[in-house]
C-alpha atoms as a PDB file:
ATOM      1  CA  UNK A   1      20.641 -25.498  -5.165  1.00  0.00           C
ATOM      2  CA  UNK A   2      17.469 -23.389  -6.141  1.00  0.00           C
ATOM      3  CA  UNK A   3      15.975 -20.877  -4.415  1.00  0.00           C
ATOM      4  CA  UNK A   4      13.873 -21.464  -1.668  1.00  0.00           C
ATOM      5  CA  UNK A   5      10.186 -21.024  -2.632  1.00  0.00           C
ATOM      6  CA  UNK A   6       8.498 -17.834  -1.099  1.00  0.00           C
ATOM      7  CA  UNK A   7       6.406 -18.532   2.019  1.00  0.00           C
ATOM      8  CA  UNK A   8       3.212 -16.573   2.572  1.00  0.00           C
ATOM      9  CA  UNK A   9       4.788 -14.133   4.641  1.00  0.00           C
ATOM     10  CA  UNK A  10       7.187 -12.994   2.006  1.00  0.00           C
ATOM     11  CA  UNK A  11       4.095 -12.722  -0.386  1.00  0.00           C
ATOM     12  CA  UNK A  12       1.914 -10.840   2.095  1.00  0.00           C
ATOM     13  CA  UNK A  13       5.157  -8.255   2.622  1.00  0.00           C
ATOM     14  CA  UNK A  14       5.782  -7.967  -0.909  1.00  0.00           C
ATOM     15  CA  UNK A  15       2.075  -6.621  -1.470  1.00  0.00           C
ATOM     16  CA  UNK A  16       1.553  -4.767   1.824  1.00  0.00           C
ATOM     17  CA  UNK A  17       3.066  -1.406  -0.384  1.00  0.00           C
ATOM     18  CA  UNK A  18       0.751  -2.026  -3.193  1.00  0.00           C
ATOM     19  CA  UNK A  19      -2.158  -2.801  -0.746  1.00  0.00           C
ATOM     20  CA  UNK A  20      -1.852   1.196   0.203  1.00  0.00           C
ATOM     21  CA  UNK A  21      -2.834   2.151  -3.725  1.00  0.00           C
ATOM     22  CA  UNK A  22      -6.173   2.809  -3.725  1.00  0.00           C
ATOM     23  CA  UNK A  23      -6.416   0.962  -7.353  1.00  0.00           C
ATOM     24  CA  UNK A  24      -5.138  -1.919  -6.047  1.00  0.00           C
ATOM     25  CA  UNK A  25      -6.588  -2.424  -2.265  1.00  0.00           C
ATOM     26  CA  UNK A  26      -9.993  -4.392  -3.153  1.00  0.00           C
ATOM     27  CA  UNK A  27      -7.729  -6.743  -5.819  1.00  0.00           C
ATOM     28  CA  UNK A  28      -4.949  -7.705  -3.385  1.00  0.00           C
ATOM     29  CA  UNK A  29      -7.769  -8.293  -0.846  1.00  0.00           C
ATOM     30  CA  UNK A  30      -9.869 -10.179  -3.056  1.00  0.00           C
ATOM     31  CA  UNK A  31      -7.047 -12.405  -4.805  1.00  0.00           C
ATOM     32  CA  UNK A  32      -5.779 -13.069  -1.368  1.00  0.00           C
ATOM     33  CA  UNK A  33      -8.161 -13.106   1.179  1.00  0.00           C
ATOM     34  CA  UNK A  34      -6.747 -16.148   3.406  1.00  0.00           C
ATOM     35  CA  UNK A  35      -3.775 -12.981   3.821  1.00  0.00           C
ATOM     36  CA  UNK A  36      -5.500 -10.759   4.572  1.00  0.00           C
ATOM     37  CA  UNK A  37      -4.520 -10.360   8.326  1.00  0.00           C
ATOM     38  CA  UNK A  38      -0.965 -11.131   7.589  1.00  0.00           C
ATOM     39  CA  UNK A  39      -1.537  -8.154   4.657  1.00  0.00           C
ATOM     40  CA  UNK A  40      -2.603  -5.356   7.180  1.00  0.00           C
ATOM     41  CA  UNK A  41      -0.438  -5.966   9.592  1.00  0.00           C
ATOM     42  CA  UNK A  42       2.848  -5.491   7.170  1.00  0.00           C
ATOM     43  CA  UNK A  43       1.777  -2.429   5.971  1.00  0.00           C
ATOM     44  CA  UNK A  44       0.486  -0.920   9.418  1.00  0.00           C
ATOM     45  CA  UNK A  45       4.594  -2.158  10.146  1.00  0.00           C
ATOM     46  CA  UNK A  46       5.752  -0.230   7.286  1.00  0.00           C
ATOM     47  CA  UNK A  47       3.556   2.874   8.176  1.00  0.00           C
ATOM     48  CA  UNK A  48       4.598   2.333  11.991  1.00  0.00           C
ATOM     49  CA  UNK A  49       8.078   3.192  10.622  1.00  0.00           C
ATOM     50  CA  UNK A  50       7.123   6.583   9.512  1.00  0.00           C
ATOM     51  CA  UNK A  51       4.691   7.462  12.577  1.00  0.00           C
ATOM     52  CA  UNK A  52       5.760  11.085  13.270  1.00  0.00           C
ATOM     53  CA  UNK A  53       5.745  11.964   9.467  1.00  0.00           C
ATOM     54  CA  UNK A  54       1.664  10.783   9.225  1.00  0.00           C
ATOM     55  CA  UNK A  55       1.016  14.002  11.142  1.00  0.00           C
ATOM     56  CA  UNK A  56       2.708  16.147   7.787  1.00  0.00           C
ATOM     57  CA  UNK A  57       1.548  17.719   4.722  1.00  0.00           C
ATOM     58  CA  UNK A  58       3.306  19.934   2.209  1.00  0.00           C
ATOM     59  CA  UNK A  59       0.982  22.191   0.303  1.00  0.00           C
ATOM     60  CA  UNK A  60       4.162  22.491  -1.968  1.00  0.00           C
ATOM     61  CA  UNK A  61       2.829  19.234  -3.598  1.00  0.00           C
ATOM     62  CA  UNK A  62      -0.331  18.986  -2.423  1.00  0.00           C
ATOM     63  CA  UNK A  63      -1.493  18.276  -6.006  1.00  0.00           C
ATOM     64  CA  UNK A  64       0.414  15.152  -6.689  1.00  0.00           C
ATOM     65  CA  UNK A  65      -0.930  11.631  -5.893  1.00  0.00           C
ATOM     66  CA  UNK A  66       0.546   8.653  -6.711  1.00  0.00           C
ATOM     67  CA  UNK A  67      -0.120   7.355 -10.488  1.00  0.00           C
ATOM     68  CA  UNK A  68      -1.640   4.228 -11.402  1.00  0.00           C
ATOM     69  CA  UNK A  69       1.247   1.811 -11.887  1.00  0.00           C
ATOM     70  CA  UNK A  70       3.463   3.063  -8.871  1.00  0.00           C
ATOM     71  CA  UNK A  71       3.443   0.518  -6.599  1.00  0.00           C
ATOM     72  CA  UNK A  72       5.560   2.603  -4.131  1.00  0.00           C
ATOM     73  CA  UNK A  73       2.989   4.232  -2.175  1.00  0.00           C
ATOM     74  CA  UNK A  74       4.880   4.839   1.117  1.00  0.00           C
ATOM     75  CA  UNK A  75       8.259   6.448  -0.709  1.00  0.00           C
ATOM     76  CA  UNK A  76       6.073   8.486  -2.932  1.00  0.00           C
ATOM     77  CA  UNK A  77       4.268  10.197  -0.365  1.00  0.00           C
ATOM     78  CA  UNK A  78       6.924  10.586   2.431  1.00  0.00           C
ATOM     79  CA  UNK A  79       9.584  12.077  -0.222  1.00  0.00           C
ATOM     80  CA  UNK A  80       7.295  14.754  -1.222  1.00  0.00           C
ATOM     81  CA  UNK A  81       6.591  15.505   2.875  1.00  0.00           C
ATOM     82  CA  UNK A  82       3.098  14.563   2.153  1.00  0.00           C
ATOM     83  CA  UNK A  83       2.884  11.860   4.950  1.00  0.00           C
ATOM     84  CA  UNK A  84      -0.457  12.925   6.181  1.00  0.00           C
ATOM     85  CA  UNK A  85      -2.255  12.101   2.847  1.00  0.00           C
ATOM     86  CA  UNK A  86      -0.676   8.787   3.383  1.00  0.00           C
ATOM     87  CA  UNK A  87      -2.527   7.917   6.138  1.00  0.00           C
ATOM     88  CA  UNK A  88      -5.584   9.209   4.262  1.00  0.00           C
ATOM     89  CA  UNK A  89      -4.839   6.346   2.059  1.00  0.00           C
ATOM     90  CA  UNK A  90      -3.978   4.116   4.367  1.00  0.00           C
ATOM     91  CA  UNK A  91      -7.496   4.565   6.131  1.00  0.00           C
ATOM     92  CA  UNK A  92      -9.324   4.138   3.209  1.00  0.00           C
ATOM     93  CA  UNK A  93      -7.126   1.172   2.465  1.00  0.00           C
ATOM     94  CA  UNK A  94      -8.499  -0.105   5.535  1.00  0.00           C
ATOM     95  CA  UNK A  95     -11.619   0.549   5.556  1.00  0.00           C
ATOM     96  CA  UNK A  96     -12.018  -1.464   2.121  1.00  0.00           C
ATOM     97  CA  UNK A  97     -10.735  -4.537   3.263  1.00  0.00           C
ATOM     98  CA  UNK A  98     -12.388  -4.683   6.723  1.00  0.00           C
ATOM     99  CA  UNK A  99     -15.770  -4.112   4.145  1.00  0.00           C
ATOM    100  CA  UNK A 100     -14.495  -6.941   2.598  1.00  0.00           C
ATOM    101  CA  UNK A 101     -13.280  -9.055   6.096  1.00  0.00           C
ATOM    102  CA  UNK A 102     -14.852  -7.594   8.623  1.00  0.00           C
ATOM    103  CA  UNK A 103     -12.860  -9.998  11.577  1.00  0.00           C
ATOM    104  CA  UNK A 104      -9.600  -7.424  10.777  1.00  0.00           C
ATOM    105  CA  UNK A 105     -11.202  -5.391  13.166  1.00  0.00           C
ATOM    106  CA  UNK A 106      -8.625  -5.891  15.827  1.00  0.00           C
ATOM    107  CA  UNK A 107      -5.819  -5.505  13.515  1.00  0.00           C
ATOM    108  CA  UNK A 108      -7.285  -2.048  12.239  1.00  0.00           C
ATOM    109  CA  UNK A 109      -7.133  -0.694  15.495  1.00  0.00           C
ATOM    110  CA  UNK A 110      -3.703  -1.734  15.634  1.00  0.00           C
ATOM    111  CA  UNK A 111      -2.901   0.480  13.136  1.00  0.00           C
ATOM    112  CA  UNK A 112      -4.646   3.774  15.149  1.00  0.00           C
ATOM    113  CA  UNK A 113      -2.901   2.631  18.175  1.00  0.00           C
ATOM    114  CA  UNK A 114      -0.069   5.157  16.793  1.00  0.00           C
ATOM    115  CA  UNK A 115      -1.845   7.000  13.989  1.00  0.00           C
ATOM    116  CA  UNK A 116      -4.225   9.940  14.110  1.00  0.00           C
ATOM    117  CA  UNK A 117      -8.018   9.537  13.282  1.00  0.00           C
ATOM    118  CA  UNK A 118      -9.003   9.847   9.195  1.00  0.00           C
ATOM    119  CA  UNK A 119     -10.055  13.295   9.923  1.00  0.00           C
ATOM    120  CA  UNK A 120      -6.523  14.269  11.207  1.00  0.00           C
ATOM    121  CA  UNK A 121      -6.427  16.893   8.530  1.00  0.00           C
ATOM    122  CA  UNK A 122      -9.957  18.500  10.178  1.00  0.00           C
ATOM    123  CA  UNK A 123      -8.185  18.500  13.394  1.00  0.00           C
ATOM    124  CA  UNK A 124      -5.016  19.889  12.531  1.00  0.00           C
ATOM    125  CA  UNK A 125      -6.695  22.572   9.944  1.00  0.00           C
ATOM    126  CA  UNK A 126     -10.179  22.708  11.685  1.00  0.00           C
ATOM    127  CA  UNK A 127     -12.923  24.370   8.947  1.00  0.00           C
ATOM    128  CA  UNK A 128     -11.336  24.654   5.371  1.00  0.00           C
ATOM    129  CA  UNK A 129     -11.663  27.388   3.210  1.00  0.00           C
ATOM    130  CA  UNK A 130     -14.785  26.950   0.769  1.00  0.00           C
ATOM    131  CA  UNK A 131     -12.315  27.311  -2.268  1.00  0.00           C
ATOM    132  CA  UNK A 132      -9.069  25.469  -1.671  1.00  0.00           C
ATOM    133  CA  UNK A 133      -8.019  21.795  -0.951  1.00  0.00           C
ATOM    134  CA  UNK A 134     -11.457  20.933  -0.531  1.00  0.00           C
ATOM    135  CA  UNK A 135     -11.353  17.448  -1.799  1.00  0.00           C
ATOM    136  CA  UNK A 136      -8.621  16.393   0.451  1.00  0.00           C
ATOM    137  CA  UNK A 137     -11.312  17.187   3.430  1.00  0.00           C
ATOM    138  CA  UNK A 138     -14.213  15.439   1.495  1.00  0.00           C
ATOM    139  CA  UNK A 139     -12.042  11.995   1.106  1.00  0.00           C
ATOM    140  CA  UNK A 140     -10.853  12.349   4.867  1.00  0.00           C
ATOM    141  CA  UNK A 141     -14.199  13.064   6.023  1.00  0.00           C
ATOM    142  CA  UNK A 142     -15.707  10.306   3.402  1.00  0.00           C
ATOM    143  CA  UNK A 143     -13.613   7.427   5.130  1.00  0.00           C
ATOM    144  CA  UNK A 144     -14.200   8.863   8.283  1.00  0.00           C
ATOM    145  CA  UNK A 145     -17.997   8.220   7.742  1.00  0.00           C
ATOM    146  CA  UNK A 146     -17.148   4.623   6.227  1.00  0.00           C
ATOM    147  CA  UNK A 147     -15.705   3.242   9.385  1.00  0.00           C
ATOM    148  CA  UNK A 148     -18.616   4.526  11.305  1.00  0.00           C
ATOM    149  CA  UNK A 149     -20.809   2.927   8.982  1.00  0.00           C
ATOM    150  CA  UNK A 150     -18.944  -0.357   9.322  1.00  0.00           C
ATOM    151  CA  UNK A 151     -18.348  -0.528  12.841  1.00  0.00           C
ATOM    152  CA  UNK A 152     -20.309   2.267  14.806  1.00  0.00           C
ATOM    153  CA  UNK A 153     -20.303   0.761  18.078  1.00  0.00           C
ATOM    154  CA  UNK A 154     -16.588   0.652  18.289  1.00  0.00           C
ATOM    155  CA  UNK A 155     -15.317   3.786  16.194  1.00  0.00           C
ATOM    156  CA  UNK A 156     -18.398   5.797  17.761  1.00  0.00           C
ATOM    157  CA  UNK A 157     -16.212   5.221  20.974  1.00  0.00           C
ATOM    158  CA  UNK A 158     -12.621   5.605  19.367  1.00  0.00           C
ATOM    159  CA  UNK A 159     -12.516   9.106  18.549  1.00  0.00           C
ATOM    160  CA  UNK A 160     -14.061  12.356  19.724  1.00  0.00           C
ATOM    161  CA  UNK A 161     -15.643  13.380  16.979  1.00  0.00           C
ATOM    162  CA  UNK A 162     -16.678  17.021  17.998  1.00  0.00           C
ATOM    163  CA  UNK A 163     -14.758  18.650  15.071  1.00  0.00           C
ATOM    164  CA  UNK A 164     -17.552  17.799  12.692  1.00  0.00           C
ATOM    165  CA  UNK A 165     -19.770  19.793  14.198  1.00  0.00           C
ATOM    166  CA  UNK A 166     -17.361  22.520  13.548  1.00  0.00           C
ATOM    167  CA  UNK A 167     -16.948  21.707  10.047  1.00  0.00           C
ATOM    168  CA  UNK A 168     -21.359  21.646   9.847  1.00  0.00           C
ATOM    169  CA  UNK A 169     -21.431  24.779  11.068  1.00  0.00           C
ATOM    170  CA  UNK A 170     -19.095  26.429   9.718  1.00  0.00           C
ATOM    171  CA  UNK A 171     -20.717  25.206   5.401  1.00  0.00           C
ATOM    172  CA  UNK A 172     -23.912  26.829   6.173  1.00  0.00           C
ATOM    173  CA  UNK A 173     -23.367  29.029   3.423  1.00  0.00           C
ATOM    174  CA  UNK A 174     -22.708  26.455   1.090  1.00  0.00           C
ATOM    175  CA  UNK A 175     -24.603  27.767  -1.720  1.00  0.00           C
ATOM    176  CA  UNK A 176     -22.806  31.085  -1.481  1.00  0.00           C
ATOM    177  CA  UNK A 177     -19.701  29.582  -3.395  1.00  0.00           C
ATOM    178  CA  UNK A 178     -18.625  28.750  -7.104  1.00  0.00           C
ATOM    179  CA  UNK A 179     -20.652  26.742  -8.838  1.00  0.00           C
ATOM    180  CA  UNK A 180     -17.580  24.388  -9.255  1.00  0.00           C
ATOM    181  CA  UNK A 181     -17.458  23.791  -5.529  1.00  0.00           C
ATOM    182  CA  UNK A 182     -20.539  23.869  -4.938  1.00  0.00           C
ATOM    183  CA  UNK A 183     -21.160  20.035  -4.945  1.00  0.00           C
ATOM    184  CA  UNK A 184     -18.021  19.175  -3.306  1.00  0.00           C
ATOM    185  CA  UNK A 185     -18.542  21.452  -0.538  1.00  0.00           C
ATOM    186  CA  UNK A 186     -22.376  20.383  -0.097  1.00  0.00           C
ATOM    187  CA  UNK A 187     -21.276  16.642  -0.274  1.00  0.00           C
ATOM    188  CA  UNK A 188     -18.661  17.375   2.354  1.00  0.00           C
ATOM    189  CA  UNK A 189     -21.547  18.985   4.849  1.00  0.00           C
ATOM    190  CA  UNK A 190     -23.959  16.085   4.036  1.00  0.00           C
ATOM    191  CA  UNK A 191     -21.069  13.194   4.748  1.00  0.00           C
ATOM    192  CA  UNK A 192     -20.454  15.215   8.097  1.00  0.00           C
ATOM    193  CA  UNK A 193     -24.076  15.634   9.045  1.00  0.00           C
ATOM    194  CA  UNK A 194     -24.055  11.580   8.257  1.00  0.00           C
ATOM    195  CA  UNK A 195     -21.032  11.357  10.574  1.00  0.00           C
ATOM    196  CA  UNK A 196     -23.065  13.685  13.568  1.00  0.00           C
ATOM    197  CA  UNK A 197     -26.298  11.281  13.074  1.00  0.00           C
ATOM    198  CA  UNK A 198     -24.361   7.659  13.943  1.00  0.00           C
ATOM    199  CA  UNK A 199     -22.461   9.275  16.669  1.00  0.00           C
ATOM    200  CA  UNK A 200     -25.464  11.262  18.482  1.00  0.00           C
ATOM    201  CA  UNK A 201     -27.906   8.351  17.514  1.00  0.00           C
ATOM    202  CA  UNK A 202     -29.996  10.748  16.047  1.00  0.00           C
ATOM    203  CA  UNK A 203     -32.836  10.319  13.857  1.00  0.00           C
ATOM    204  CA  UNK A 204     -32.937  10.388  10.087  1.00  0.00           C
ATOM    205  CA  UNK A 205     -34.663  14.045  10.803  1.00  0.00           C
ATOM    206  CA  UNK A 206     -31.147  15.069  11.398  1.00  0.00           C
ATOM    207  CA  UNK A 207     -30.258  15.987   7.927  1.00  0.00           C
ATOM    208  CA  UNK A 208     -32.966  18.570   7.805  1.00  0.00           C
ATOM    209  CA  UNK A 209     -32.195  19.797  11.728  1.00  0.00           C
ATOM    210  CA  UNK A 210     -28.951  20.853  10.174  1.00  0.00           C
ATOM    211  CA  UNK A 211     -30.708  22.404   7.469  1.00  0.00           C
ATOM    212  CA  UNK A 212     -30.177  20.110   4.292  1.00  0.00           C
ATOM    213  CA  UNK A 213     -33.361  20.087   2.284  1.00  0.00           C
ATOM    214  CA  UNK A 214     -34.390  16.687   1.317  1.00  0.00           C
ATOM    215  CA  UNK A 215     -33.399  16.899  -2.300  1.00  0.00           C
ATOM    216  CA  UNK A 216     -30.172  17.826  -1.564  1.00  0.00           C
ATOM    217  CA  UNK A 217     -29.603  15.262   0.933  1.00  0.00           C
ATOM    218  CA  UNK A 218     -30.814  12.414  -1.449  1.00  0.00           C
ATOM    219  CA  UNK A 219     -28.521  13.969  -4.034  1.00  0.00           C
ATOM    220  CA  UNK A 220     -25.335  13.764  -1.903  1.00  0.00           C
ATOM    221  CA  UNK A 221     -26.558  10.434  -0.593  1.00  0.00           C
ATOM    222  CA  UNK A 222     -26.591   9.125  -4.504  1.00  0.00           C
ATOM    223  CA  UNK A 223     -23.087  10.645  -4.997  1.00  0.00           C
ATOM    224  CA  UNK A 224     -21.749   8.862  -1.939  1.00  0.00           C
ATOM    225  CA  UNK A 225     -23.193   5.397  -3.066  1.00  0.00           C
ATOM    226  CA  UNK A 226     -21.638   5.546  -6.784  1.00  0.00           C
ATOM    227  CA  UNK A 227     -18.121   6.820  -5.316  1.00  0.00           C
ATOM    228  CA  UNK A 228     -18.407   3.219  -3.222  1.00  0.00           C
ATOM    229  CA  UNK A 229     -19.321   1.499  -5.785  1.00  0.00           C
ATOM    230  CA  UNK A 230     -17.199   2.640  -8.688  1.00  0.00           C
ATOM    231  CA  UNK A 231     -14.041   2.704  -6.453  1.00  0.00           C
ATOM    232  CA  UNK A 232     -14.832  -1.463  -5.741  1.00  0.00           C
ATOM    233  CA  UNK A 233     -16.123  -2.223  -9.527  1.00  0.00           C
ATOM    234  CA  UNK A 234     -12.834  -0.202 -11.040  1.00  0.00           C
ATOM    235  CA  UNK A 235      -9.886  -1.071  -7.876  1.00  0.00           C
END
C-alpha cells in the first residue's frame, strides 16, 4: 500500500530545524503561517532537549556560524560546544515570527520557561572588551531590544534587565577605540540605551542623559532600521 500522506505535524517537525536559520525563519513563517504555533513549539521541544548546553560557548569556534544551505542548525551549534549562540538564534528566530504573529506570545514564553534571557551572554560575561567578540553582544543585545519593542509590557516584566546599565556605562569611551569598532561598539551603547528607555519609561531625552549626541543617536537608529529590514527583505 502507499505511504501514508504527511499530516501537518510531521511538516511543522520537519521545518522546526530550519525555522532556527536565520535565512530561513521569515520564509517558513510566511509560507506557513496557519503552523506557525505548531512550528515554535517543535523547535522550543528540540531546544528543550539541549537545555543545560544553551548556557555554553566555546571561543575555540566562536567564529563559525552555520552556512546558508545547512539546515541543521541545532547539531551544528551543539557539536562545536557553541550552544549559547544557539539560543541567540533561537531568540531572534522568535522574535521574527511573533513580528510576524504576534498571538505566539504564549508559546514564546514557553520557550524562556527553561532558557536564559537573549542577553545571557551579558550576564554570564557582563561588559565586553571594546575589541573582541563584539558582534556577538550587539546581536544579543539587538534581539533583546526587539522583544521589548514588540511586547514591552510583558518582557519589561520578564527579565531584570539591570545588566544594561552596566554595559552603558561601562562604552562611555566609545570613541576611544579603532575606527573599525567604532560603529559596532556605538550601535551596541545606543541599542542598550534603547533597551534602558522602554524599561524605565523614560523619555526620548534619554539618549542624550546617557550622553549620545543626537547625530549619533539618529545614525545608530538608521543602522538598526536597515538591519530589520534587510534581514526580512533577504530571509
Amino acid at each position: 500500500s502507499a505511504p501514508a500522506a504527511p499530516t501537518w505535524d510531521d511538516v511543522a517537525a520537519a521545518l522546526a530545524e530550519p525555522l532556527l536559520h536565520p535565512r530561513y525563519t521569515v520564509p517558513i513563517i510566511g509560507c506557513f503561517r496557519p503552523l506557525a504555533p505548531a512550528l515554535v513549539d517543535h523547535a522550543s521541544e528540540l531546544l528543550r532537549t539541549a537545555a543545560p548546553a544553551l548556557l555554553v560557548d566555546s571561543v575555540a569556534s566562536q567564529e563559525e556560524e552555520v552556512g546558508e544551505g545547512d539546515a541543521r542548525v541545532v547539531e551544528f551549534y551543539l557539536s562545536r560546544g557553541r550552544g549559547l549562540r544557539l539560543h541567540e538564534l533561537a531568540c531572534l528566530a522568535l522574535s521574527r515570527a511573533l513580528d510576524l504573529a504576534p498571538h505566539l506570545i504564549r508559546r514564546v514564553l514557553k520557550y524562556f520557561k527553561f532558557s536564559p534571557p537573549p542577553f545571557q551572554r551579558l550576564l554570564r560575561e557582563g561588559v565586553p572588551s571594546l575589541t573582541q567578540g563584539l558582534h556577538l553582544f550587539l546581536d544579543a543585545t539587538q534581539v533583546s531590544y526587539r522583544f521589548l519593542e514588540l511586547e514591552p509590557r510583558v518582557f519589561c516584566e520578564q527579565w531584570d534587565w539591570s545588566c544594561f546599565l552596566d554595559l552603558v556605562n561601562g562604552t562611555t569611551d566609545y570613541r576611544l577605540v579603532d575606527d573599525s569598532l567604532h560603529s559596532v561598539v556605538l550601535d551596541l551603547r545606543w541599542c542598550a540605551i534603547q533597551i534602558l528607555v522602554v524599561v524605565f519609561k523614560a523619555s526620548d531625552m534619554g539618549n542624550a542623559s546617557f550622553g549620545l549626541g543626537a547625530d549619533d543617536a539618529f545614525t545608530c537608529l538608521l543602522r538598526f532600521l536597515f538591519t530589520l529590514c534587510f534581514n526580512i527583505v533577504f530571509s
